[in-house]
Protein backbone atom coordinates (compact mmCIF):
# COMPACT_ATOMS: atom_id res chain seq x y z
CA UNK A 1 12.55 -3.57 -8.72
CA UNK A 2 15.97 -1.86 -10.44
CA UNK A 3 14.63 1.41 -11.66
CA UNK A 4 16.19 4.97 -10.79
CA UNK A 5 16.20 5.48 -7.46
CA UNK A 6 14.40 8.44 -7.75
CA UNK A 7 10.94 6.64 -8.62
CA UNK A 8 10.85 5.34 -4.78
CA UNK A 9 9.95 2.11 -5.17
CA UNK A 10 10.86 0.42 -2.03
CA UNK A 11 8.57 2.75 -0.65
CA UNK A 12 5.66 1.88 -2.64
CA UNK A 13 6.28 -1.32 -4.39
CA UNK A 14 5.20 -4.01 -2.18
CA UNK A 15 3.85 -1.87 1.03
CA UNK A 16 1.22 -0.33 -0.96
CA UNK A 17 1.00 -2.16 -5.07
CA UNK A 18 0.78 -5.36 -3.91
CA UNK A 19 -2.38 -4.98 -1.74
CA UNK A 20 -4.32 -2.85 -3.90
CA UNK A 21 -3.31 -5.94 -6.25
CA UNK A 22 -5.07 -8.12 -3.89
CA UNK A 23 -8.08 -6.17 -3.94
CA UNK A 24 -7.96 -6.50 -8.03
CA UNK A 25 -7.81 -10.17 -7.35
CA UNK A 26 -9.91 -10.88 -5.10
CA UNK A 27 -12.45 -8.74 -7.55
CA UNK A 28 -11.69 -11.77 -10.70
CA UNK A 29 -12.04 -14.23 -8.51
CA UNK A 30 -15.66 -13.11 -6.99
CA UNK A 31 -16.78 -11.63 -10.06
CA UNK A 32 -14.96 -13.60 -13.43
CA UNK A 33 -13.70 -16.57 -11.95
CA UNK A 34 -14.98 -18.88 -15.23
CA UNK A 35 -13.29 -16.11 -17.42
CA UNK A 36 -10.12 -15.07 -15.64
CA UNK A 37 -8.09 -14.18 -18.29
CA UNK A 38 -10.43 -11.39 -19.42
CA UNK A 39 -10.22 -10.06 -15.95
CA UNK A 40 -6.25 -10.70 -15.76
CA UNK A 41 -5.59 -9.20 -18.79
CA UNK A 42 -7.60 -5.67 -17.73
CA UNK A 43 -6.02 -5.74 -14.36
CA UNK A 44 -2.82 -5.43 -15.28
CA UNK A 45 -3.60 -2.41 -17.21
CA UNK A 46 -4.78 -0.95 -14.13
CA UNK A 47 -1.44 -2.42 -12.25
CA UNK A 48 0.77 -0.65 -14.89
CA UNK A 49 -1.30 2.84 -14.64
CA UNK A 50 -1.23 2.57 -10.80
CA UNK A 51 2.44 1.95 -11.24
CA UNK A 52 2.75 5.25 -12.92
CA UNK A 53 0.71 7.16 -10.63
CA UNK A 54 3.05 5.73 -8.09
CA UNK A 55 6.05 7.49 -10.12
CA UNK A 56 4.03 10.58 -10.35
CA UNK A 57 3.46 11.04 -6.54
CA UNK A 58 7.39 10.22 -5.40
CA UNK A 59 8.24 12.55 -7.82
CA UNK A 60 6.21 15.45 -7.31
CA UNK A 61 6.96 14.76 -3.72
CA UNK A 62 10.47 14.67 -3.50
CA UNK A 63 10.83 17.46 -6.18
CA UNK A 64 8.89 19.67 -3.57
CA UNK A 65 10.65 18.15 -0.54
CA UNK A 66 14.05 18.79 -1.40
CA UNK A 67 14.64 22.46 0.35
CA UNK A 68 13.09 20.95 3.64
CA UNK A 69 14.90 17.84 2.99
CA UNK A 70 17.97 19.68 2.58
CA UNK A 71 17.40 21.75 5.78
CA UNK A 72 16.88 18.69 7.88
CA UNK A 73 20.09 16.69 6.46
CA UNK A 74 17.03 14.17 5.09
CA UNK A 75 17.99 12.39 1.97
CA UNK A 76 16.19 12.99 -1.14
CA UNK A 77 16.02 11.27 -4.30
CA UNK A 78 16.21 14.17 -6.96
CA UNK A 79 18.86 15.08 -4.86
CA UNK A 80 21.76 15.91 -7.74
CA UNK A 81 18.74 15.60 -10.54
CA UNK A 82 19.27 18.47 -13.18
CA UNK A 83 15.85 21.23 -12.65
CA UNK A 84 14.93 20.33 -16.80
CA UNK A 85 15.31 16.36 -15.96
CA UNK A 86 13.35 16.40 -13.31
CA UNK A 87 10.59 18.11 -15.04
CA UNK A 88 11.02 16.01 -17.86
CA UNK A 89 10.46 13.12 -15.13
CA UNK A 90 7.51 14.48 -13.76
CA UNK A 91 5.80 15.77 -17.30
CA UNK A 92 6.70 11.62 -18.59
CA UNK A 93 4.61 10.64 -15.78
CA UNK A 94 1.54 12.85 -16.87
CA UNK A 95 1.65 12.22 -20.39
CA UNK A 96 1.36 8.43 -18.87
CA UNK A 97 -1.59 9.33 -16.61
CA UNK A 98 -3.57 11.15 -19.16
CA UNK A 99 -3.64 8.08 -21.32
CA UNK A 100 -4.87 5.98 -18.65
CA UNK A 101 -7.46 8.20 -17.83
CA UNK A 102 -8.59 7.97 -21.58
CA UNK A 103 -8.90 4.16 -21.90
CA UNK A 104 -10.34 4.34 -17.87
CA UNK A 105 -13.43 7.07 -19.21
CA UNK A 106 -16.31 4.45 -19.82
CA UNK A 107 -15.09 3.53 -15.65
CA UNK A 108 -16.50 7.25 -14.57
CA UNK A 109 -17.06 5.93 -10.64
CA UNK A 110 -13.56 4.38 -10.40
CA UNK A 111 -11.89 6.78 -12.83
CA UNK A 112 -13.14 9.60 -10.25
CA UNK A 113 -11.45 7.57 -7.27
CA UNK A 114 -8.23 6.92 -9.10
CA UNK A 115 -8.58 10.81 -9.83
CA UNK A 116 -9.02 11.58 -6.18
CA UNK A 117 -6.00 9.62 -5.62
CA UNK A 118 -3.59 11.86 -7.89
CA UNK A 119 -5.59 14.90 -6.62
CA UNK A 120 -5.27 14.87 -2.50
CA UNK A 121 -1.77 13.77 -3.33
CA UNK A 122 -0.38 16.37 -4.94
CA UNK A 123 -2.73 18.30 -2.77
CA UNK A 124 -0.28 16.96 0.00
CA UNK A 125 2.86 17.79 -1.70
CA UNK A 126 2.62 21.07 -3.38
CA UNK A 127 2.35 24.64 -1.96
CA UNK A 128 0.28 26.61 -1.03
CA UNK A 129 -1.48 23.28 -0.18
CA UNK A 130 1.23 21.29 0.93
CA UNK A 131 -1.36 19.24 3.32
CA UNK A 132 1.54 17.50 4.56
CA UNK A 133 2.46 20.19 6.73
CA UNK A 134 -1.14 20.47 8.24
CA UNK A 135 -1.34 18.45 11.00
CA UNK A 136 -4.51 16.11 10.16
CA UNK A 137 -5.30 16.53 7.12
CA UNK A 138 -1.48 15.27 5.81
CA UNK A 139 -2.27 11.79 7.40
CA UNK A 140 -5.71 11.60 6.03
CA UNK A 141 -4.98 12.76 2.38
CA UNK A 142 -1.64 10.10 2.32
CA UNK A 143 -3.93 7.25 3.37
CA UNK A 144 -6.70 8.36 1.12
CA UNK A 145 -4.28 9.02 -1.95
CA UNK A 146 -2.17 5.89 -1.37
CA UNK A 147 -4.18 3.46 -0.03
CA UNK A 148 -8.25 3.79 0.36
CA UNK A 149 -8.80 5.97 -3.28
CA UNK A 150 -6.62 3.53 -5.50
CA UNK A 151 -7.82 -0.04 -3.53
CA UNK A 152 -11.35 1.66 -4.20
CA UNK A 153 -11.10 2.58 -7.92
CA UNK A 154 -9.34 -0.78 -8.74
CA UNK A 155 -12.63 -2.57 -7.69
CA UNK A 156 -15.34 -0.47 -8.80
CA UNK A 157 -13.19 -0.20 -12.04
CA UNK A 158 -13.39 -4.15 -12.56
CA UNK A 159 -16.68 -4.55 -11.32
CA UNK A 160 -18.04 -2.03 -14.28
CA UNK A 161 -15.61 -4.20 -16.80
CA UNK A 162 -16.79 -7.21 -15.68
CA UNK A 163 -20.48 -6.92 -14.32
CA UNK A 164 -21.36 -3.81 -15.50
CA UNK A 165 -22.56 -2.50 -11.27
CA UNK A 166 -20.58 -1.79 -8.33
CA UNK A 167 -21.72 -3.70 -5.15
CA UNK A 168 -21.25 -0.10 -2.53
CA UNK A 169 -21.09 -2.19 0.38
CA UNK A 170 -17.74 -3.84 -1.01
CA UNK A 171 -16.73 -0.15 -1.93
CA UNK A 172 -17.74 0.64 1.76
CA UNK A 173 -15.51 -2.59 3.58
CA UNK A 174 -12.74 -1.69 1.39
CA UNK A 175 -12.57 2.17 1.48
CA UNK A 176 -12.56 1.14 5.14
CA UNK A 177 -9.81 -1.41 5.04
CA UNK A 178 -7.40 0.67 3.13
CA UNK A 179 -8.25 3.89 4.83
CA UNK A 180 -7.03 2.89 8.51
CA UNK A 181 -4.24 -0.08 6.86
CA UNK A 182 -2.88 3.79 5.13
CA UNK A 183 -3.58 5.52 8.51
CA UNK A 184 -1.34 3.35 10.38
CA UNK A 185 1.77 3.53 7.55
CA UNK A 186 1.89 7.01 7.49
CA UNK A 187 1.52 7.43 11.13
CA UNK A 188 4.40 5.29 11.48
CA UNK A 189 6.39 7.16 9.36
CA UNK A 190 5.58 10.40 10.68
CA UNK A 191 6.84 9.22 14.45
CA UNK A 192 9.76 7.32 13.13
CA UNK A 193 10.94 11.10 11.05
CA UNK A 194 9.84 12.95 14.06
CA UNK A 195 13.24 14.62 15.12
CA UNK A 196 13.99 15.36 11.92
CA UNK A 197 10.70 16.82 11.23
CA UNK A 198 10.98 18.89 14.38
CA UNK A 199 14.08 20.17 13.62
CA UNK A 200 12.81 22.06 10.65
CA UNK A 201 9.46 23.35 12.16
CA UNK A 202 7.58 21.00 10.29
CA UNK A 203 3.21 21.33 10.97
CA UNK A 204 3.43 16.78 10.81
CA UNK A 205 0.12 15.16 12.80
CA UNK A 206 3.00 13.64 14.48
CA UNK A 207 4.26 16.98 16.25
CA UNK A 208 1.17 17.94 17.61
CA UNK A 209 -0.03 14.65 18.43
CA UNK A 210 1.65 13.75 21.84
CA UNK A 211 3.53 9.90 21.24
CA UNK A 212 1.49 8.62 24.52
CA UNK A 213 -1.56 9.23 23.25
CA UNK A 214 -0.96 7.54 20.08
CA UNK A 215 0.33 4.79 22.25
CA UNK A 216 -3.89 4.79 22.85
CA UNK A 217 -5.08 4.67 19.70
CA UNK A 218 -3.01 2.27 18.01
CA UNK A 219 -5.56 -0.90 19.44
CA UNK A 220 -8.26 0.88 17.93
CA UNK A 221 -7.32 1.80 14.57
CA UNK A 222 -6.70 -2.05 14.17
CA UNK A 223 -9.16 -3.11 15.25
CA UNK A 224 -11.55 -1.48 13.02
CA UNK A 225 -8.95 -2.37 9.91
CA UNK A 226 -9.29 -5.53 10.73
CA UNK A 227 -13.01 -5.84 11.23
CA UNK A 228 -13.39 -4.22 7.84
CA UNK A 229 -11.09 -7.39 6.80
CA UNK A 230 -12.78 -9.85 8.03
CA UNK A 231 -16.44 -8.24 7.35
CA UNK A 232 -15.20 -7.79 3.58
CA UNK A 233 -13.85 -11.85 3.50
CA UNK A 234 -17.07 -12.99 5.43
CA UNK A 235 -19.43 -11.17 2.50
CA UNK A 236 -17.84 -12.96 -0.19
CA UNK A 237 -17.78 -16.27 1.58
CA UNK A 238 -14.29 -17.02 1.37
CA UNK A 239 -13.38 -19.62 3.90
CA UNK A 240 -9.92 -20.09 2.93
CA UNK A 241 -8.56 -16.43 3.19
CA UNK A 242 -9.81 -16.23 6.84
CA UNK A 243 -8.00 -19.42 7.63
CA UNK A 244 -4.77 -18.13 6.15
CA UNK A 245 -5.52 -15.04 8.58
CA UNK A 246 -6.06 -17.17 11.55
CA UNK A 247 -3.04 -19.08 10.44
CA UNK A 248 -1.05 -15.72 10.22
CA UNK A 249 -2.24 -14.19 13.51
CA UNK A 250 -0.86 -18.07 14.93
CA UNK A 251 2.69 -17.20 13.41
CA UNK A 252 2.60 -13.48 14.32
CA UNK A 253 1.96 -14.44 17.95
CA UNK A 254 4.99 -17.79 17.54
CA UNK A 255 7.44 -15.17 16.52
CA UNK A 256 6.73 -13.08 19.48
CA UNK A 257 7.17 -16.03 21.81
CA UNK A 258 10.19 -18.13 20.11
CA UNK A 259 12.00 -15.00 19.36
CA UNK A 260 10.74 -12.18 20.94
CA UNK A 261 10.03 -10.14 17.80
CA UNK A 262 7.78 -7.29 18.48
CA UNK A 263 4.76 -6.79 16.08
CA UNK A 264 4.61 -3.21 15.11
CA UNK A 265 1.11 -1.68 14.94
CA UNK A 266 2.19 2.06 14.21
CA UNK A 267 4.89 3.16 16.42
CA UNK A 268 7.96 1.31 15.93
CA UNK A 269 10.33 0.25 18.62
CA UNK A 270 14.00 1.20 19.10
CA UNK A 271 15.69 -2.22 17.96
CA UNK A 272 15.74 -3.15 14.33
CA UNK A 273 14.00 -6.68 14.55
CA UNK A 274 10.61 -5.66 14.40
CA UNK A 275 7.62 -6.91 12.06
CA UNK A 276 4.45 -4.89 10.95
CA UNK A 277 1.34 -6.47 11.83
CA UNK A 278 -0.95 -7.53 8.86
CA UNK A 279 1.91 -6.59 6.11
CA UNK A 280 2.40 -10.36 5.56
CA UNK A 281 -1.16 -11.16 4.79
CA UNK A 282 -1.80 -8.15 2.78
CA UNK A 283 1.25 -8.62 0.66
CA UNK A 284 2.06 -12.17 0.22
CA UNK A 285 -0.52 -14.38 1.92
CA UNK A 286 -3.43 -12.55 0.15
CA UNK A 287 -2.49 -12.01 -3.28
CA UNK A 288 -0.83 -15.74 -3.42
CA UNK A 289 -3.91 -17.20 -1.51
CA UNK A 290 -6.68 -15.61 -4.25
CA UNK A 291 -3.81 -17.17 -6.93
CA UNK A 292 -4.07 -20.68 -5.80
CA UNK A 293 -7.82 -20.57 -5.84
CA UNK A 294 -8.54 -18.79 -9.09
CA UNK A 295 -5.55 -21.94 -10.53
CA UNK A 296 -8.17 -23.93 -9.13
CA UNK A 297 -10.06 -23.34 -12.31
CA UNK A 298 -7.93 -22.36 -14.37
CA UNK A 299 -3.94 -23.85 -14.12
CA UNK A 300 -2.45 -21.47 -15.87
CA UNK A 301 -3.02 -18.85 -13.10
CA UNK A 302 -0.54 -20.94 -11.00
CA UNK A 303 2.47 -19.61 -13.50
CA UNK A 304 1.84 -16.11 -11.95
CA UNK A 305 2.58 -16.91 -8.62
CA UNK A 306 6.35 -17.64 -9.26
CA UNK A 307 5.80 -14.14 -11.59
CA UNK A 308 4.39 -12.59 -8.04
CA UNK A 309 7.37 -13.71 -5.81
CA UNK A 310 9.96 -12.58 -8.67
CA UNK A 311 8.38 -8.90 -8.75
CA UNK A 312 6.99 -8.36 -4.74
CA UNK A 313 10.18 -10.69 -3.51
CA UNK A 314 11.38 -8.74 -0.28
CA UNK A 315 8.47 -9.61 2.23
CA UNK A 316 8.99 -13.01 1.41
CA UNK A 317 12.79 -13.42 1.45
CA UNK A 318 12.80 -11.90 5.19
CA UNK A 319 9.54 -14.12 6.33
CA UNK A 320 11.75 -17.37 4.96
CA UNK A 321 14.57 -16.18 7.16
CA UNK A 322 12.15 -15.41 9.86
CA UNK A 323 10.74 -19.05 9.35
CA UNK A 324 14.13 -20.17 9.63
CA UNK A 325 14.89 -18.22 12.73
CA UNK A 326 12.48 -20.02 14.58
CA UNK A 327 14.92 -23.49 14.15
CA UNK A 328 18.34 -21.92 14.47
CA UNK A 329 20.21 -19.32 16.05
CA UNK A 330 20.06 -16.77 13.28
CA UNK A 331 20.55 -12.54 12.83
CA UNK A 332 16.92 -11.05 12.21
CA UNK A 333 16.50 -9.81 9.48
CA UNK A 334 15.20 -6.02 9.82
CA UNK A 335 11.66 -5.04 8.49
């Protein structure tokens, strides 16, 4: 998306919007699949608010990052930012929130998850918190607060708009899902900063937490992820999104053996040409997928999946290259 850089956005754009939009989807298409307009029109509400959370959290992260970032030689995005604009930034983004959080008050169970989102994140960025820089709990608030707490709140939000009851079990397979899918992005990013984060004395899971023996967990994390998945797409009874998964783990596993590109569960490897496992399906498989079968009742849902590639377009720009690496000679293109 072009907005000012200092928002973040290829940070939290696709990795992180577009699967809590999948979640939303997947909720219409369960739960208001004869109405889905009604349901479309709510969720992107929620997508909007979410997107302004999103602003809130880069902000208030960066704006109390930027001493350590400046000790480290790290780059940060209020970097040159005025003191009173930045404030102005941040106090834009909370006059946003607070009028989500009025329409969202007849929501109280998802209104309290989106709340614990915007809680254990600023938790995680501001002293004399700053959970970040406690071992742990840092990688456990950022997956909470950017992946399990939102992906949570989105459903149990439309499930009270549309059904009036939220099915806990869902709650339970999702909370799940997102929880260890957030566990293994921040993780990554915690080893891939780790000299720099060393360099500056920095309390990160990912200095205390020898690389070897996250070598050994990496299996397991994904594996329960992706049981949570599949338990989650079994419940509903939706036949087609677990074949596009088989079909994914088919190319996943063709890349590795046409072209040798390594799939990445958590720690990343020294050469650039490198794809994260599952980041596909989460952010274009899934959300398209649930599009083409909610057009299946209603056609004018299939206008918003040319909409979806225009606004979450950088997963699938480097998968067609990938595709197209498979047939010629071609430069990877890097994750």
């Amino acid at each position: 998306m072009i907005v000012p850089r200092y928002f973040r956005t290829q940070e939290w754009w696709e990795p992180k919007l577009a699967p809590i939009l999948s979640i939303g989807l997947l909720t219409i298409h369960v739960y208001a699949f004869e109405s889905a307009a009604y349901g479309m029109g709510f969720l992107f509400f929620l997508f909007v608010s979410l997107g302004i959370g999103a602003s809130y959290v880069s902000l208030i992260n960066d704006f109390t990052d930027l001493e350590e970032d400046l000790k480290a030689g790290k780059s940060n995005r209020l970097l040159g930012v005025s003191k009173s604009k930045q404030r102005l930034l941040i106090s834009a983004t909370l006059v946003g929130i607070l009028i989500a959080i009025y329409i969202l008050l007849p929501f109280v169970e998802g209104l309290l998850l989106f709340l614990g989102a915007l809680l254990v994140y600023t938790l995680y960025s501001v002293p004399p918190f700053r959970l970040k820089n406690r071992g742990g709990w840092g990688v456990l608030a950022d997956s909470l607060g950017a992946h399990a707490f939102p992906s949570m709140g989105i459903f149990a939000i439309l499930s009270q708009f549309m059904i009036e009851s939220v099915d806990w079990m869902v709650l339970l397979l999702i909370g799940t899902w997102s929880l260890f899918y957030g566990l293994r992005g921040i993780l990554g990013h915690q080893y891939s900063d780790l000299e720099n984060d060393e360099s500056v004395g920095l309390n990160t899971f990912a200095t205390r937490f020898p690389i070897d023996k996250m070598r050994q967990m990496e299996w397991p994390i994904l594996l329960v992820e992706q049981l949570a998945l599949i338990g989650l797409l079994v419940y509903f009874k939706i036949g087609l999104l677990l074949l596009l998964l088989t079909l994914y783990y088919g190319y996943v596993l063709l890349l590795r053996w046409k072209r040798n590109v390594p799939f990445v569960i958590i720690l990343h490897p020294p050469q650039p040409d490198w794809n994260i496992l599952m980041a596909t399906y989460y952010q274009v498989l899934l959300p398209i997928g649930l599009l083409g079968m909610l057009g299946m009742y209603h056609s004018w849902v299939y206008l918003l999946i040319p909409v979806f590639v225009l606004i979450f377009p950088n997963d699938i720009l480097r998968n067609s290259a990938l595709v197209t690496s498979l047939f010629h000679s071609k430069e990877i293109p890097e994750a």
